[in-house]
Protein backbone atom coordinates (compact mmCIF):
# COMPACT_ATOMS: atom_id res chain seq x y z
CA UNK A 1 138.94 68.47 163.02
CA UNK A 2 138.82 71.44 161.38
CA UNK A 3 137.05 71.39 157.68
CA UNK A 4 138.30 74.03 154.89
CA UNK A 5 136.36 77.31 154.47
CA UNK A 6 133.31 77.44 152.45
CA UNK A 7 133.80 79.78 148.86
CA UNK A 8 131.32 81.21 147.39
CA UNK A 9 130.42 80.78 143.74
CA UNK A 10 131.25 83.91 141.88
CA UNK A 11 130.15 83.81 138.24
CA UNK A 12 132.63 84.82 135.65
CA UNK A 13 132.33 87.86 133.60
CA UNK A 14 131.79 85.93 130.73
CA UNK A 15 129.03 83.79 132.30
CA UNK A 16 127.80 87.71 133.49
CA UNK A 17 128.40 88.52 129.71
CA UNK A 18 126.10 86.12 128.95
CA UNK A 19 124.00 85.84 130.79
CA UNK A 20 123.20 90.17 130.48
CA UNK A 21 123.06 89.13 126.32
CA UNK A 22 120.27 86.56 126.44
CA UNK A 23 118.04 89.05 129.13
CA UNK A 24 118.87 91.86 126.39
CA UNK A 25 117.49 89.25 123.68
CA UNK A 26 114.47 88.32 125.13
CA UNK A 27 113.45 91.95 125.78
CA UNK A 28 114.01 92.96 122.07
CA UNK A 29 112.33 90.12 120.71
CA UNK A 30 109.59 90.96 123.06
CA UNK A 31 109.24 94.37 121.86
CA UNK A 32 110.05 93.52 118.23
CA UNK A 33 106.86 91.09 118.33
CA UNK A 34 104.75 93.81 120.20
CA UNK A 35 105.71 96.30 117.32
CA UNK A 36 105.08 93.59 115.02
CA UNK A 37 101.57 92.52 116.11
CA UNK A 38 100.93 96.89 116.54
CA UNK A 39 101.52 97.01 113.18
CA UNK A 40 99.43 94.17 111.62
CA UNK A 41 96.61 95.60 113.74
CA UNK A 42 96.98 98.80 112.02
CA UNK A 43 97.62 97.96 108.65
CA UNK A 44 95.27 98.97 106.10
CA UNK A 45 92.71 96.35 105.24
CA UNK A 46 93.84 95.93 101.01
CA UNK A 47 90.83 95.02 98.74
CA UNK A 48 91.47 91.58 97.09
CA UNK A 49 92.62 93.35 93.49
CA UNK A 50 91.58 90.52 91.26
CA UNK A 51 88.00 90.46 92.74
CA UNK A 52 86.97 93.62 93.63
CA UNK A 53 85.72 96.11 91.59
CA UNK A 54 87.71 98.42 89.32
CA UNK A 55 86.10 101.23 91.30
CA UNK A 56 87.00 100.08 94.58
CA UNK A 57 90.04 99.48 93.49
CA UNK A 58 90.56 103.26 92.13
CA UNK A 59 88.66 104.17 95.19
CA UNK A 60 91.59 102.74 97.80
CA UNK A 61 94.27 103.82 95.84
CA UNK A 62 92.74 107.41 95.66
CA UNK A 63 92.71 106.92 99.80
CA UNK A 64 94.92 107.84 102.34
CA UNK A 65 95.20 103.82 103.60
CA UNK A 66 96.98 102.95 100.33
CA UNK A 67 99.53 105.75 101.36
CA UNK A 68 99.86 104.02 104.22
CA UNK A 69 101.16 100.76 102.54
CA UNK A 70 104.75 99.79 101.76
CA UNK A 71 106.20 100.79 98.89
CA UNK A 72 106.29 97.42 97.45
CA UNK A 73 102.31 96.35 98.42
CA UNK A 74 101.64 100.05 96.67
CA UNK A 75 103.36 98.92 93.63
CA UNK A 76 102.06 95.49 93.68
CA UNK A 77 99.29 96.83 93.83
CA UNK A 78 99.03 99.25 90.83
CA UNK A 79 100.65 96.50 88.94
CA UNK A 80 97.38 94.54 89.74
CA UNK A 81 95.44 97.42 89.08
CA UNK A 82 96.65 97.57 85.28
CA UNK A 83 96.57 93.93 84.94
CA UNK A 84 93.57 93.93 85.84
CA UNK A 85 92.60 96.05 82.99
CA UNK A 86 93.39 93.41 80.33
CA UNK A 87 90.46 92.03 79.58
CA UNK A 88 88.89 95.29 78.51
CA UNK A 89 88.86 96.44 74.98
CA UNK A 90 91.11 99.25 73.37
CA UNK A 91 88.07 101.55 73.12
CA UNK A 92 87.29 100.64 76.97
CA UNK A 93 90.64 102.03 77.99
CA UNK A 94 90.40 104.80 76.11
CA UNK A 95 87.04 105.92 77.96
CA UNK A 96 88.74 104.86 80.91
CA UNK A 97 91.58 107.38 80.51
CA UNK A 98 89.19 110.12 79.65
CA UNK A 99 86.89 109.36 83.03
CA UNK A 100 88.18 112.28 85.63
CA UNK A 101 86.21 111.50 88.77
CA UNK A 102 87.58 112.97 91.89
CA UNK A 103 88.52 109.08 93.09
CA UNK A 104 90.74 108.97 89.66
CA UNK A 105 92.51 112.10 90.05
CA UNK A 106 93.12 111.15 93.88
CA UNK A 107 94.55 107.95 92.75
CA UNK A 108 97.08 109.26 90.19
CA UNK A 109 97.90 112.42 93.08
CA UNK A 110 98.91 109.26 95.20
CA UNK A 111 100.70 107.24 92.27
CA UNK A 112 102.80 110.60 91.95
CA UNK A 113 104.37 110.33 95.66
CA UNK A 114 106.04 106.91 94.50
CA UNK A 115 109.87 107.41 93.43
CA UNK A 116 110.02 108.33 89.76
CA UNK A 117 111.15 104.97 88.80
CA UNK A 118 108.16 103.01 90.40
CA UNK A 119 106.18 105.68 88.71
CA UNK A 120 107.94 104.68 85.43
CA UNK A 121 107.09 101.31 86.26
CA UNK A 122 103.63 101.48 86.89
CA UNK A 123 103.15 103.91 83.67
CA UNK A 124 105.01 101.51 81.63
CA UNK A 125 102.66 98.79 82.38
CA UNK A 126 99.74 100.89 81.45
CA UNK A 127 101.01 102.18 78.12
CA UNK A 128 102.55 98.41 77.14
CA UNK A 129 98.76 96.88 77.83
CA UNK A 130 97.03 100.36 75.76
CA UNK A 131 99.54 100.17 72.67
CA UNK A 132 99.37 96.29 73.05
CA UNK A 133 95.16 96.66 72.34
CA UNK A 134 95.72 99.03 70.03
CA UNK A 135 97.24 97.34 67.77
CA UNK A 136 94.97 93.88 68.42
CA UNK A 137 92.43 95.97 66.43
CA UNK A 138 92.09 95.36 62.44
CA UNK A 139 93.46 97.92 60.56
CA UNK A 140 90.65 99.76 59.90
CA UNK A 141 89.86 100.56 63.13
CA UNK A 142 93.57 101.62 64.35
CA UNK A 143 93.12 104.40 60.97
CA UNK A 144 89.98 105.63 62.91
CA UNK A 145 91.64 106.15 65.77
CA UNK A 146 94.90 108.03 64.34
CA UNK A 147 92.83 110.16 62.35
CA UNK A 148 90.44 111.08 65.04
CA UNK A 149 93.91 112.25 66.85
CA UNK A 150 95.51 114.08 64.19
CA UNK A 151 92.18 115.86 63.48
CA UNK A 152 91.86 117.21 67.27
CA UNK A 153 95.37 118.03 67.03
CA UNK A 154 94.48 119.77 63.58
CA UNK A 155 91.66 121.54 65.20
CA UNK A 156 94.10 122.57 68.38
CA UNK A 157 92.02 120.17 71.11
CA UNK A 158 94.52 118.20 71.76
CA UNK A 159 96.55 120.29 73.88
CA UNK A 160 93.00 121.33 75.49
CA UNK A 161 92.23 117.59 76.32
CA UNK A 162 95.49 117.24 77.84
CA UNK A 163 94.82 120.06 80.05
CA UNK A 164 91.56 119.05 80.71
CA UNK A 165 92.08 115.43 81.64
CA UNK A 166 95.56 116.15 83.37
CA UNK A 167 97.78 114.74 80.45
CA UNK A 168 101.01 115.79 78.55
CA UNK A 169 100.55 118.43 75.72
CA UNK A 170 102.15 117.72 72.53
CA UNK A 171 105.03 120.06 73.31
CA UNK A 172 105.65 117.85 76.46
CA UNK A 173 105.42 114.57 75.36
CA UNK A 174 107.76 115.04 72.99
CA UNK A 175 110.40 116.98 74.85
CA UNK A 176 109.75 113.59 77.98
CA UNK A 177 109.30 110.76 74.80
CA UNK A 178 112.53 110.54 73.93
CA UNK A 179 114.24 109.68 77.58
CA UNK A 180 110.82 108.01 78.34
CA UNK A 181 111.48 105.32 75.47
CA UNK A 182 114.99 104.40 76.38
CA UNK A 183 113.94 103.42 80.00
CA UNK A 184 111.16 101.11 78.60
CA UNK A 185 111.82 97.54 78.42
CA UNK A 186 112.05 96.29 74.36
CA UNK A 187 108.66 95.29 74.00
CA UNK A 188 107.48 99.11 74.92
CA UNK A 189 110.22 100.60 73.11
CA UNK A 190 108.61 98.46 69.71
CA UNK A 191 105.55 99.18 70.53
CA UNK A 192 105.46 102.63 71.09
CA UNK A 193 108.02 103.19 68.23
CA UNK A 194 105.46 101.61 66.17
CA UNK A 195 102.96 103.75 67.05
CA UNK A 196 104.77 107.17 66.82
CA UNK A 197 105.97 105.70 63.32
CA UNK A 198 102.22 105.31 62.34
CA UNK A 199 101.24 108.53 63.72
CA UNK A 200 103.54 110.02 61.64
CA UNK A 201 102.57 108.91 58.72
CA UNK A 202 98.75 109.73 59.57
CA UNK A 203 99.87 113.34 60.74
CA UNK A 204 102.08 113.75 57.27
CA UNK A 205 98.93 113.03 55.33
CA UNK A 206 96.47 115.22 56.68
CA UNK A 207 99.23 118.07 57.07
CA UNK A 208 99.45 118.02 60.43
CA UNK A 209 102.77 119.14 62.36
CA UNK A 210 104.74 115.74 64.07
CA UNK A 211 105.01 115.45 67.48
């Protein structure tokens, strides 16, 4: 009695097609995890910014480890930097801006290699909390302040204090103010509106030429 011929199981080419796809899976999800765990290992260790200290915090972003960050855990963490500054007074802030250490210039040299909108971002922040002080003061103490301004412009420091500290001279700020405003959201726009408005008026009584 003669039996039929033993056949040999040949897989299909879409069982090979298959088959070839979940070997190709595991191997990229293999590497993707590798490069995943390579890069948690690697990361920059970020300073907690709501408990470390403002200097630290100016310290790492004036470092080459917060260039190493993502964009968005550089701008979260500016954004935490300025928020951070809210419990300090108006006349903190301004003592602040005026402090040029070599970890505060480094910081703002690193700010600068966001893209120009983050930068916007992170300098409308600032300026919202500093106007947003400002005018938290009593009256009396917000005339102080504009006089003291108009007076160093007066005397011609103000350009030299820009220069000095790294800011915008009077010439620039107004040529950048204008496109600068639009791009705020409203409650800059009123604020700093405010502020030029009151300027103004400080700058028209002491005879003082308007930004």
């Amino acid at each position: 009695m003669s039996g039929r011929p033993m056949t040999t199981y040949s897989p299909k080419p879409r069982s090979r097609l298959l088959v070839a796809l979940r070997r190709t899976s595991i191997v990229v999800l293999a590497l993707a995890l590798a490069w995943l765990g390579w890069w948690w290992i690697r990361y920059p260790h970020v300073p907690n910014v709501k408990d470390a200290p403002m200097a630290d915090c100016v310290a790492f972003m004036g470092g080459k480890d917060f260039n190493r960050m993502t964009h968005r855990d550089r701008m979260r963490f500016s954004l935490g930097v300025v928020d951070k500054l809210k419990d300090k007074s108006f006349a903190d802030l301004v003592a602040m801006s005026l402090q040029r250490d070599d970890s505060r210039k480094a910081a703002s040299e690193n700010v600068r290699q966001l893209d120009k909108n983050e930068q916007e971002q992170i300098g409308s922040a600032f300026m919202t909390l500093f106007l947003t002080k400002f005018y938290q003061q009593d009256a009396a103490k917000r005339a102080a302040y504009l006089f003291g301004m108009v007076m160093m412009q007066k005397a011609g420091g103000a350009d030299a204090a820009a220069k000095k500290y790294g800011l915008p001279s009077g010439d620039q700020l107004k040529k950048s103010l204008a496109n600068f405003i639009t791009n705020q959201p409203p409650q800059s726009q009123a604020l700093l509106s405010q502020f030029m408005l009151d300027l103004g008026k400080q700058q028209r009584l002491l005879g003082a030429k308007p930004f």
